[in-house]
Protein backbone atom coordinates (compact mmCIF):
# COMPACT_ATOMS: atom_id res chain seq x y z
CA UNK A 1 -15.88 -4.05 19.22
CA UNK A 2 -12.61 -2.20 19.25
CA UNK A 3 -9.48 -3.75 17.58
CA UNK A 4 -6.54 -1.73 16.97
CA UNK A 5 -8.01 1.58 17.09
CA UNK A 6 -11.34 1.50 15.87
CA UNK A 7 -15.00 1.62 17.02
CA UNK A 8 -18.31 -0.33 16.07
CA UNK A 9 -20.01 2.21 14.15
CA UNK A 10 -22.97 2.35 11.55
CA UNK A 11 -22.47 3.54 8.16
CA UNK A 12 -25.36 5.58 6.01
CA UNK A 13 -26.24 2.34 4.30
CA UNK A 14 -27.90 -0.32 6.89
CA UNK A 15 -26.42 -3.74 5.39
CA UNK A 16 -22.88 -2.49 6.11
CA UNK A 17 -21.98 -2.53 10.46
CA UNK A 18 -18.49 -1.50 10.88
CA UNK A 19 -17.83 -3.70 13.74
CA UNK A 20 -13.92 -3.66 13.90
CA UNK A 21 -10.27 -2.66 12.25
CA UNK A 22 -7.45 -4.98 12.33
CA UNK A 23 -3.91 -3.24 12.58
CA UNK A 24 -1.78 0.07 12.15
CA UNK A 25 1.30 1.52 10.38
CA UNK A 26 4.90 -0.12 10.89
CA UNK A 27 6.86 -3.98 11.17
CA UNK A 28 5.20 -4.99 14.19
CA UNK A 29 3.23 -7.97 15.18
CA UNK A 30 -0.22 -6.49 13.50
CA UNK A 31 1.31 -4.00 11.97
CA UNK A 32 1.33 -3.53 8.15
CA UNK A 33 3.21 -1.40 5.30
CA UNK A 34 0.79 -1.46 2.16
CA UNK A 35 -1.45 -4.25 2.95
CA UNK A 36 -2.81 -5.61 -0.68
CA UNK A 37 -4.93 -8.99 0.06
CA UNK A 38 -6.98 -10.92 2.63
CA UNK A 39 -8.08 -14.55 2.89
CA UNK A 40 -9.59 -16.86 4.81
CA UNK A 41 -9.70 -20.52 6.03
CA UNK A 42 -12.57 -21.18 7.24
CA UNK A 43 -12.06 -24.92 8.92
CA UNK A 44 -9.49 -23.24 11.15
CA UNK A 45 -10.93 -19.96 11.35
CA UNK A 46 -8.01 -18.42 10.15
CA UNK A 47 -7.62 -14.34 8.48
CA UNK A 48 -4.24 -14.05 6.03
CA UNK A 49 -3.18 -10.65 5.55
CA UNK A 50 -0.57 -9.95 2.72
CA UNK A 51 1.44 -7.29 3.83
CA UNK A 52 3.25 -6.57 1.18
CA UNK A 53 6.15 -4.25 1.64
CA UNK A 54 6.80 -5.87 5.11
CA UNK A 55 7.60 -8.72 2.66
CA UNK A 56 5.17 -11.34 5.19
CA UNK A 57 2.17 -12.81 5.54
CA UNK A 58 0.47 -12.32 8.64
CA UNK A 59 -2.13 -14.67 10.60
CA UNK A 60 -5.15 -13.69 12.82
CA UNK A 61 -8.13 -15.64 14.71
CA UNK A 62 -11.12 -14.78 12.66
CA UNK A 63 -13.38 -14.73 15.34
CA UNK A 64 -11.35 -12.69 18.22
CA UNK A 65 -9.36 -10.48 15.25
CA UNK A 66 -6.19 -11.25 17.04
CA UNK A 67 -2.45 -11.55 15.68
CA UNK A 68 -1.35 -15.35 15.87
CA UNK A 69 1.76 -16.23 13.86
CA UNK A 70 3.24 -14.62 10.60
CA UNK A 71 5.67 -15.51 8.03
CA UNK A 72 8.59 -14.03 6.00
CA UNK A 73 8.87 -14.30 1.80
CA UNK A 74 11.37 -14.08 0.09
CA UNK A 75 9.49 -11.38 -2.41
CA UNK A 76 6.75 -8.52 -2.06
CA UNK A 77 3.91 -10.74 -2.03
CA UNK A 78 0.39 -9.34 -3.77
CA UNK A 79 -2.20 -11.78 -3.56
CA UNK A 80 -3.69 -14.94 -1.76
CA UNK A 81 -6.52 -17.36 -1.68
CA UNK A 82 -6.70 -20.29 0.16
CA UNK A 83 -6.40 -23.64 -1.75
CA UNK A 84 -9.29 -26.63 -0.43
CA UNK A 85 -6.38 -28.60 0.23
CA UNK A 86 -5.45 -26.19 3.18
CA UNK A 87 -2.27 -24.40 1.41
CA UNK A 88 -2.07 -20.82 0.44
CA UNK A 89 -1.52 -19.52 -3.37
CA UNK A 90 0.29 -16.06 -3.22
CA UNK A 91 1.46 -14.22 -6.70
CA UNK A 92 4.20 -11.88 -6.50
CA UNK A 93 3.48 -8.92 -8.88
CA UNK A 94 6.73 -7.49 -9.55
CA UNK A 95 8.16 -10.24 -9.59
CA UNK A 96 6.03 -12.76 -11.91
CA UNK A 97 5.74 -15.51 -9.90
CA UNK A 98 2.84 -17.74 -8.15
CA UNK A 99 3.84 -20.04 -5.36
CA UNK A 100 2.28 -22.92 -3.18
CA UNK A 101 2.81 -21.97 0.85
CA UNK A 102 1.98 -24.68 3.51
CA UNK A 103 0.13 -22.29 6.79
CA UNK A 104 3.54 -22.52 7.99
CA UNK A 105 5.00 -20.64 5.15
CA UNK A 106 7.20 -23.52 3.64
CA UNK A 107 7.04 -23.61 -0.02
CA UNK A 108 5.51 -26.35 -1.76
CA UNK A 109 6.28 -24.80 -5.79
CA UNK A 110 6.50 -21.74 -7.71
CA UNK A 111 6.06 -20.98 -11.33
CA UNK A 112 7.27 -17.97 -13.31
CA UNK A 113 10.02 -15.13 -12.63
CA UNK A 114 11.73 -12.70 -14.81
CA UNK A 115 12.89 -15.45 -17.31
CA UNK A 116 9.20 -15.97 -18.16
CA UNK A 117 7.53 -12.92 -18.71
CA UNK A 118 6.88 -13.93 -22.29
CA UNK A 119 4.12 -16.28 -20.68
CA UNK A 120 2.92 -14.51 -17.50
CA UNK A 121 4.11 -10.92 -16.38
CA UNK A 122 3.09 -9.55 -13.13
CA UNK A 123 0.26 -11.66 -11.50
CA UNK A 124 -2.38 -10.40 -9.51
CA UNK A 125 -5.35 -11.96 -8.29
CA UNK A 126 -6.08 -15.36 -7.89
CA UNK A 127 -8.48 -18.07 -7.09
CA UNK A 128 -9.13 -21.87 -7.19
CA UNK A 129 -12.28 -23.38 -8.52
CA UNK A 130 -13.59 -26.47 -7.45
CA UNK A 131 -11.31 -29.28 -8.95
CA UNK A 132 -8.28 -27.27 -7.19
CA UNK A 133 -7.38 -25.25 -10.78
CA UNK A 134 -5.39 -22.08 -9.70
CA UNK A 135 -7.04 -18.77 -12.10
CA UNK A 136 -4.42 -16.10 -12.19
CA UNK A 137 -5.09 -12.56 -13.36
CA UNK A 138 -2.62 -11.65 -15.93
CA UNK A 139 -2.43 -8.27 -15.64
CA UNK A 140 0.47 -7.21 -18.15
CA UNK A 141 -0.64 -9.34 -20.75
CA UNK A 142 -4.14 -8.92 -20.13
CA UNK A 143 -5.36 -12.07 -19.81
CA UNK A 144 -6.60 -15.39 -17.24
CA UNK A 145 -4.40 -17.89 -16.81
CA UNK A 146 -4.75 -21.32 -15.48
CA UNK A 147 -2.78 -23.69 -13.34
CA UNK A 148 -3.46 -27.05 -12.24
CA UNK A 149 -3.19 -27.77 -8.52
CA UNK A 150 0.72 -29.10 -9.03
CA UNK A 151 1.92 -25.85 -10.98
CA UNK A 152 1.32 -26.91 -14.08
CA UNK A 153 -0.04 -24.22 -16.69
CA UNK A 154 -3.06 -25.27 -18.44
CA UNK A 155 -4.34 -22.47 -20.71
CA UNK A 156 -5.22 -18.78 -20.90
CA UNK A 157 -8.04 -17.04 -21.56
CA UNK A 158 -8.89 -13.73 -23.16
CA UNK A 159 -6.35 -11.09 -24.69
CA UNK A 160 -5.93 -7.32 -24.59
CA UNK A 161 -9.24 -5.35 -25.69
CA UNK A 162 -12.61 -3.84 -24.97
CA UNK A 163 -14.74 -6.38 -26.84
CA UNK A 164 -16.79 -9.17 -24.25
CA UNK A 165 -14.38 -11.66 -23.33
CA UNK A 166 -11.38 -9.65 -23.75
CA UNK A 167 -9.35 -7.65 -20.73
CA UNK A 168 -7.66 -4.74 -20.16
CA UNK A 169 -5.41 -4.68 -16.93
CA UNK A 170 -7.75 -7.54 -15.31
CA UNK A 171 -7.20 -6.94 -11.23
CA UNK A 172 -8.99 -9.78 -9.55
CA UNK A 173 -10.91 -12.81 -9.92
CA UNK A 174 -13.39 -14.79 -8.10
CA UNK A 175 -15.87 -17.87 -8.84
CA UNK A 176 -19.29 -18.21 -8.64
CA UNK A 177 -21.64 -21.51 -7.07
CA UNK A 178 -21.96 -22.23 -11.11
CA UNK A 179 -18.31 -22.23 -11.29
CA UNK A 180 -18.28 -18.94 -13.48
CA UNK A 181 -15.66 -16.71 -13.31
CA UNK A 182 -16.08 -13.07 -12.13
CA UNK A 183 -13.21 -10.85 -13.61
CA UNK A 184 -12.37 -7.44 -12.31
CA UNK A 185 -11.62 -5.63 -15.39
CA UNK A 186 -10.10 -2.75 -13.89
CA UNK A 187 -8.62 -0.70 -17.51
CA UNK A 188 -12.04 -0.89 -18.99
CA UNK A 189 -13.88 -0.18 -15.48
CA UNK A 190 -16.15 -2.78 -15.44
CA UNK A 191 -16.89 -6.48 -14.61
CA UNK A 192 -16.78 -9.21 -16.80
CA UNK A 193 -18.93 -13.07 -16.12
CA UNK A 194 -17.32 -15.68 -18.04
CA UNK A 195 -17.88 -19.31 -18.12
CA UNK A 196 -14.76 -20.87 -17.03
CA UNK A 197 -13.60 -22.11 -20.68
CA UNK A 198 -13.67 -18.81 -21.64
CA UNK A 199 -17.32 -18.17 -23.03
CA UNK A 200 -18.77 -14.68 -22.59
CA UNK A 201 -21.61 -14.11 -19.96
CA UNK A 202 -22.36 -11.19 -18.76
CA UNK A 203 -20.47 -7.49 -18.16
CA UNK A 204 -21.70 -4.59 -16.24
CA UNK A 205 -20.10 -1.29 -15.43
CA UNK A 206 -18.26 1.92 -17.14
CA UNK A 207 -16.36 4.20 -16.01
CA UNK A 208 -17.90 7.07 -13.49
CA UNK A 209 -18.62 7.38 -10.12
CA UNK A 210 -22.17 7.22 -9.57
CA UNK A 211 -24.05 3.16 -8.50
CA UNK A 212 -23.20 1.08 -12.06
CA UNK A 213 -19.78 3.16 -12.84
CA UNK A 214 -16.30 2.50 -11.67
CA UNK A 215 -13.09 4.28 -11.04
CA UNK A 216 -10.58 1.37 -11.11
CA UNK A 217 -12.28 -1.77 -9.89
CA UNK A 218 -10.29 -3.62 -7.78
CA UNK A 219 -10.78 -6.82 -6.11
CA UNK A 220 -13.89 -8.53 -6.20
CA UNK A 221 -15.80 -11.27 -4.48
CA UNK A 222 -18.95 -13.52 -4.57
CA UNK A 223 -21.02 -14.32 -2.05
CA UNK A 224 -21.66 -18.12 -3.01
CA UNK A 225 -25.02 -18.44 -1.17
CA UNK A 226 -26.80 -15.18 -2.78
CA UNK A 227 -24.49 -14.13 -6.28
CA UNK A 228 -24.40 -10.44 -4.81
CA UNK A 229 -20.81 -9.61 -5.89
CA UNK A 230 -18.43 -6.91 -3.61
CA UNK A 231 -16.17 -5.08 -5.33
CA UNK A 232 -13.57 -2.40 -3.39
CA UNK A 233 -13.04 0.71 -6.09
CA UNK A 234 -9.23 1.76 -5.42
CA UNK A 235 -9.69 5.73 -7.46
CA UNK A 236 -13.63 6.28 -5.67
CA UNK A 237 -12.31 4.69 -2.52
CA UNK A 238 -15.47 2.71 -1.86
CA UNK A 239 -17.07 -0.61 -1.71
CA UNK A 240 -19.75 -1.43 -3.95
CA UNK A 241 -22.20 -4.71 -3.93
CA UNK A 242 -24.00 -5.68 -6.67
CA UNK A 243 -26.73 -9.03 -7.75
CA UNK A 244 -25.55 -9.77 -11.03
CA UNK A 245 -29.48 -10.08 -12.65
CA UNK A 246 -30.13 -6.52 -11.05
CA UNK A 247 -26.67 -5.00 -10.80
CA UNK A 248 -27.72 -1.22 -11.12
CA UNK A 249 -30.92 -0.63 -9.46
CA UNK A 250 -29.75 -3.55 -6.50
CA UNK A 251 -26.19 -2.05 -5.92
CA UNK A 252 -25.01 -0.34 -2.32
CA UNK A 253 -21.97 1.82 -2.43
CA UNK A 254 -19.78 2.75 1.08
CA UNK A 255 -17.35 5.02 1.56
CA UNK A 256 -14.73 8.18 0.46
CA UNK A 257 -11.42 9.29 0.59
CA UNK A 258 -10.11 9.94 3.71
CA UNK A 259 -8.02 8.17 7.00
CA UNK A 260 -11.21 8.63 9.12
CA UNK A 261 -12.79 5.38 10.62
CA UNK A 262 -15.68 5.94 8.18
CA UNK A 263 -13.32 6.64 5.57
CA UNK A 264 -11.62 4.56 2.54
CA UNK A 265 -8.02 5.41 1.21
CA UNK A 266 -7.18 2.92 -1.98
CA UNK A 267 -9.08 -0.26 -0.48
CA UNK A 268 -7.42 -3.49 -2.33
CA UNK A 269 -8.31 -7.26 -1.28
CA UNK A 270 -11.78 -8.50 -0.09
CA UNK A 271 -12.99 -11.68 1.64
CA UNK A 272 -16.08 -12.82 3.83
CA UNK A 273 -16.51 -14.93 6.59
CA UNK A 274 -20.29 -16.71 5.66
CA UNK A 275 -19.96 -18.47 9.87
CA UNK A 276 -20.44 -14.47 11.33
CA UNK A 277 -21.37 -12.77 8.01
CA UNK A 278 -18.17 -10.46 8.40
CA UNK A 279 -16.74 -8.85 5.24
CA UNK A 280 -13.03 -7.76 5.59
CA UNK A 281 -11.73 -5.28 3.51
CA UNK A 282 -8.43 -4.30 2.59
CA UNK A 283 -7.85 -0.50 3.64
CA UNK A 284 -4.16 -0.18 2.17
CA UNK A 285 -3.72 3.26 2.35
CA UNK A 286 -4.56 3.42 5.64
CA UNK A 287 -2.16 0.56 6.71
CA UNK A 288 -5.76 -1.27 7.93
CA UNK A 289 -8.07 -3.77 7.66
CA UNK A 290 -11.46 -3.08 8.18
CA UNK A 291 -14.18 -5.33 9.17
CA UNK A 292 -18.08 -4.89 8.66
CA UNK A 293 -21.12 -6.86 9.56
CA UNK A 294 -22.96 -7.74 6.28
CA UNK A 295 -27.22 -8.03 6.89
């Protein structure tokens, strides 16, 4: 398959296909300026791209990679996940907020801004578990926060450290089939498996850049049916996949530095479609996303 400019091609490792890339520089229809974040919606087999200093989000068919719609915000928008009640939750980094989009890009709420940096300052990744709770990475005050599905903030969790359970600079977020949360702890290079109260799990990782060590770990995401957990490295310029019981001797790492097809530059936001078993990564440096068929 050829989208946009790239070819199907194999990479060194054999569960990783690239099958496809998704878009090029500029403020076209498909175009992007520092993509950050990918979702998906799955019932309507839709791919939302946050392209970030075009100030939009922008929509494609999952299963033909093809531009549908887009639309505008009224900030640089850095993250989104797709609520179960079919409405996107997007944080704006610089900005400190989290808002509620219809698909149609009509906003439902928003919580935050410059007034309330004292509570939340600059969000990042974000996720809902299963009762529609909204888990926001806190990234300047090092910390998880929660939201209930109407906006409402419900607690934190964690505070600024290197001890289990605490965060420094957390980057992204996912949840587990146990509804466990998986926190990229991207200042203390490693990954972090909470309970969702708060309890300490599990943490793997230090800084490096051999299988087990990070260099800024960015997003991350589970793969509900198996636990293996993907995590895009934005200094090593890689993607890495790990099983949480095994995560050293288990773990597959893609990629380097470069604008190649092959090649990584600062990948960001990760999601997978579990209907074609496609992984789409981020590729913001190289104004991208690339897709890969995971076997």
């Amino acid at each position: 398959m050829t989208v946009n400019g790239c070819s199907g091609m194999k990479t060194s490792q054999s569960e990783f296909e690239l099958i496809g890339c998704i878009g090029s520089y500029g403020s076209q229809n498909g175009q992007f300026k520092n993509p950050s974040d990918v979702a998906i919606d799955f019932k309507n087999q839709l791919i939302f791209v946050v392209d970030t200093d075009n100030r939009r989000i922008q929509v494609f068919d999952e299963s033909t990679l093809t531009f549908k719609y887009m639309f505008t915000t009224p900030f640089k928008p850095n993250a989104v996940t797709v609520h179960w009640d079919h409405t996107l939750i997007i944080s704006f980094t610089r900005d400190s907020l989290i808002c509620k989009y219809d698909f149609n890009g009509n906003e439902i709420w928003r919580w935050g801004g410059v007034t309330t940096k004292n509570v939340m300052d600059s969000p990042t990744g974000v996720v809902v578990d299963y009762e529609g709770n909204i888990y926001v990475c806190d990234w300047f005050k090092h910390r998880i926060v929660v939201f209930s599905p109407g906006g409402e903030l419900l607690k934190s969790i964690g505070s600024m450290g290197k001890e289990y359970g605490q965060f420094s600079f957390p980057r992204d977020i996912d949840i587990d089939s146990a509804g466990n949360i998986i926190i990229s702890d991207s200042g203390n290079n490693r990954i972090q498996i909470l309970k969702s109260n708060g309890e300490f799990i599990s943490s793997f990782g230090s800084i490096g850049n051999d299988k087990g060590e990070f260099q800024a770990p960015n997003s991350v995401f589970v793969d509900k049916s198996t636990g293996d957990i993907f995590l895009t490295e934005w200094d090593s310029h890689r993607i890495s996949k790990f099983h949480p019981n095994n995560p050293f001797s288990g773990s597959t790492c893609i990629g380097s530095f470069g604008n190649h097809e092959n090649s990584l530059k600062y990948p960001s936001g990760i999601a997978f479609c579990y209907g074609s078993s496609r992984l789409f990564i981020v590729d913001t440096g190289n104004n991208r996303i690339k897709v890969y068929r995971v076997t």
